[in-house]
Protein backbone atom coordinates (compact mmCIF):
# COMPACT_ATOMS: atom_id res chain seq x y z
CA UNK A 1 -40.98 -34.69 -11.06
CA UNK A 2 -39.02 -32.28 -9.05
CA UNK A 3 -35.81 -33.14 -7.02
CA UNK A 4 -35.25 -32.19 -3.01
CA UNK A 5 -32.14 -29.90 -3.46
CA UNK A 6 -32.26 -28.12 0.43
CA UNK A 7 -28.98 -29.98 1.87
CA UNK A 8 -26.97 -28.99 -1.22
CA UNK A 9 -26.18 -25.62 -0.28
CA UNK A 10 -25.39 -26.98 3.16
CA UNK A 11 -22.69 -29.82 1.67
CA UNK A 12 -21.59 -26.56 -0.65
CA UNK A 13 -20.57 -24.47 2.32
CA UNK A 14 -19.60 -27.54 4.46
CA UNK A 15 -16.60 -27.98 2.08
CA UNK A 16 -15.81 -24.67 0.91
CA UNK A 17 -15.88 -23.03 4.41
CA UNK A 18 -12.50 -24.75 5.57
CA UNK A 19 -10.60 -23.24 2.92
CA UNK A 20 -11.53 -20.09 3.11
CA UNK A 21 -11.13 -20.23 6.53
CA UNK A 22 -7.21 -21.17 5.51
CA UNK A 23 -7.51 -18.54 3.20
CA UNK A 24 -8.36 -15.57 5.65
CA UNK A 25 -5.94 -16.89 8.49
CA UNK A 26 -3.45 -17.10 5.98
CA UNK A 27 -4.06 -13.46 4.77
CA UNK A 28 -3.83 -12.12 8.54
CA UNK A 29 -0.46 -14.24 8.90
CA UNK A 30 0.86 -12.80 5.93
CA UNK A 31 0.01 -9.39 7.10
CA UNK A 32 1.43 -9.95 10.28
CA UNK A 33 4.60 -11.02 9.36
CA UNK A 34 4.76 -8.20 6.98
CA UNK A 35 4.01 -5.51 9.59
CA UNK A 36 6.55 -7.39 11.91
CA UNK A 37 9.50 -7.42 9.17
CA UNK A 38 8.85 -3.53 8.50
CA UNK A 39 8.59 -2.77 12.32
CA UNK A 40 12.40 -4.98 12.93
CA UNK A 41 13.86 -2.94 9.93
CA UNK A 42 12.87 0.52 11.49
CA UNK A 43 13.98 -0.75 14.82
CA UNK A 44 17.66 -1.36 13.41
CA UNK A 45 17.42 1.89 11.82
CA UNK A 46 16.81 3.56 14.49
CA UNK A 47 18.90 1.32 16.57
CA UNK A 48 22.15 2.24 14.27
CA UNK A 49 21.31 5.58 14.43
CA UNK A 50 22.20 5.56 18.39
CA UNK A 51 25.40 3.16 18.20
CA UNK A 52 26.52 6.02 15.41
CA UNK A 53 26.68 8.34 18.41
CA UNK A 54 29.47 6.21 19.95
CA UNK A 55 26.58 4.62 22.65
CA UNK A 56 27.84 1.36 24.77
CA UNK A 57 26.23 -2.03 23.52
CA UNK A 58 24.25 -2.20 26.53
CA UNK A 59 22.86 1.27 25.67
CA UNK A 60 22.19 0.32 22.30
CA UNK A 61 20.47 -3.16 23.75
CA UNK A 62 18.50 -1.13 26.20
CA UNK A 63 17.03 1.19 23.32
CA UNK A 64 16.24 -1.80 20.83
CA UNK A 65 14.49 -3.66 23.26
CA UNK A 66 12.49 -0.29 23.81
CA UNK A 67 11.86 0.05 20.68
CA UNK A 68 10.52 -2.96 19.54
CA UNK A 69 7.11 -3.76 20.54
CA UNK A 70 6.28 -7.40 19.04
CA UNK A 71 5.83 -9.90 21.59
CA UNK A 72 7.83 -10.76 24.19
CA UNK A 73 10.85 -8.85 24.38
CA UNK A 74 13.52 -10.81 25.68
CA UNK A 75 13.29 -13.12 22.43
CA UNK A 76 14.77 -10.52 20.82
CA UNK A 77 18.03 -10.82 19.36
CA UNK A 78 20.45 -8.18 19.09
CA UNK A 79 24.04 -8.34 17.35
CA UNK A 80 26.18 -5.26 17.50
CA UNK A 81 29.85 -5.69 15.23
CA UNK A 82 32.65 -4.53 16.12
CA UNK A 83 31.44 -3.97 19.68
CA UNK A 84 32.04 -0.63 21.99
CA UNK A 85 35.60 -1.67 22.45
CA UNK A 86 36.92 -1.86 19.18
CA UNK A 87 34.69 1.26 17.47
CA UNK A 88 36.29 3.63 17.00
CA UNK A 89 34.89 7.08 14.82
CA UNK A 90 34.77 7.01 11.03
CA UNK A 91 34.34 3.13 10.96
CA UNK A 92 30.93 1.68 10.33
CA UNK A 93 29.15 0.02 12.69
CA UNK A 94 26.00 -2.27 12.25
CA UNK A 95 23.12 -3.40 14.19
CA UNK A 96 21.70 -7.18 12.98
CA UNK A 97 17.95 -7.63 14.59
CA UNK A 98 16.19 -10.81 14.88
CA UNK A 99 12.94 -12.24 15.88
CA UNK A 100 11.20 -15.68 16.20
CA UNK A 101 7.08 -15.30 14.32
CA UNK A 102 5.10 -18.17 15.54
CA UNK A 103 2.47 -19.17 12.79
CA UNK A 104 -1.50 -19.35 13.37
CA UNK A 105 -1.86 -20.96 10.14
CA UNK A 106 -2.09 -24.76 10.77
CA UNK A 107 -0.75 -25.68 7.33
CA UNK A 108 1.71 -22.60 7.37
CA UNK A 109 3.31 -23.94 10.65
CA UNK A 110 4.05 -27.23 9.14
CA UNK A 111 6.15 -26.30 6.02
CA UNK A 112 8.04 -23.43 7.76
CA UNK A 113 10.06 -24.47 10.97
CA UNK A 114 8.35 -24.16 14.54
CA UNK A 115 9.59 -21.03 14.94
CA UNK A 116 10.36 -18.43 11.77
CA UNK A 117 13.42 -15.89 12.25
CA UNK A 118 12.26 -12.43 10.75
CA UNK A 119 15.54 -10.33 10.40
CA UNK A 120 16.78 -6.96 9.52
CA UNK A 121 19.95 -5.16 9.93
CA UNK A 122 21.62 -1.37 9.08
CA UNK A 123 25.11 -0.21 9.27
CA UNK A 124 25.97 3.12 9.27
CA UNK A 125 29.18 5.21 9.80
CA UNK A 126 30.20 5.98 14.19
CA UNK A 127 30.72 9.89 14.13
């Protein structure tokens, strides 16, 4: 006697497809956050750099938001300490960047807040 086995690799795929569906959308958010983190850190580099040439914070502002190509820009964060006033050459200076990463991943979204700050600062010395 032989058994029907045609909807079995049907149920098979039926169940498995979903989580690797969850698999490869968590992969991409994982790379994107990645590529985001790495793109804020040399934007604050390179942000630094320019307040180290004794720029005004709205010159520095202007160039950051320039610089950073994620999303929408004016969800971009930007701290400068101490600010134009008080920097003065031969003190540091540094340039704190943040950025709110939405999650595609349904489960992903649920354990980390609605909206994920990705962060990066430098400090370097005003010449």
């Amino acid at each position: 006697m032989k058994k029907d086995e045609r909807g079995q690799s049907m149920v098979e795929t039926a169940l498995l497809l979903p989580i690797f569906l969850l698999l490869l959308v968590g992969i991409i958010d994982f790379g994107k956050v990645t590529y985001s983190y790495a793109h804020l850190h040399m934007a604050a580099q390179e942000t630094v750099r320019v307040a180290s040439f004794g720029e005004s914070d709205t010159a520095i502002k202007a160039f950051a938001q320039n610089y950073v190509h994620l999303g929408d820009k004016t969800k971009l964060q930007i701290e400068i300490t101490p600010n134009d006033i008080t920097r003065k050459s031969g003190e540091y200076v540094t340039v704190k960047l943040r950025y709110p990463y939405q999650f595609i991943t349904p489960l992903i979204s649920k354990i980390f807040p609605s909206s994920f700050m990705i962060e990066s600062d430098s400090t370097i010395r005003v010449e």
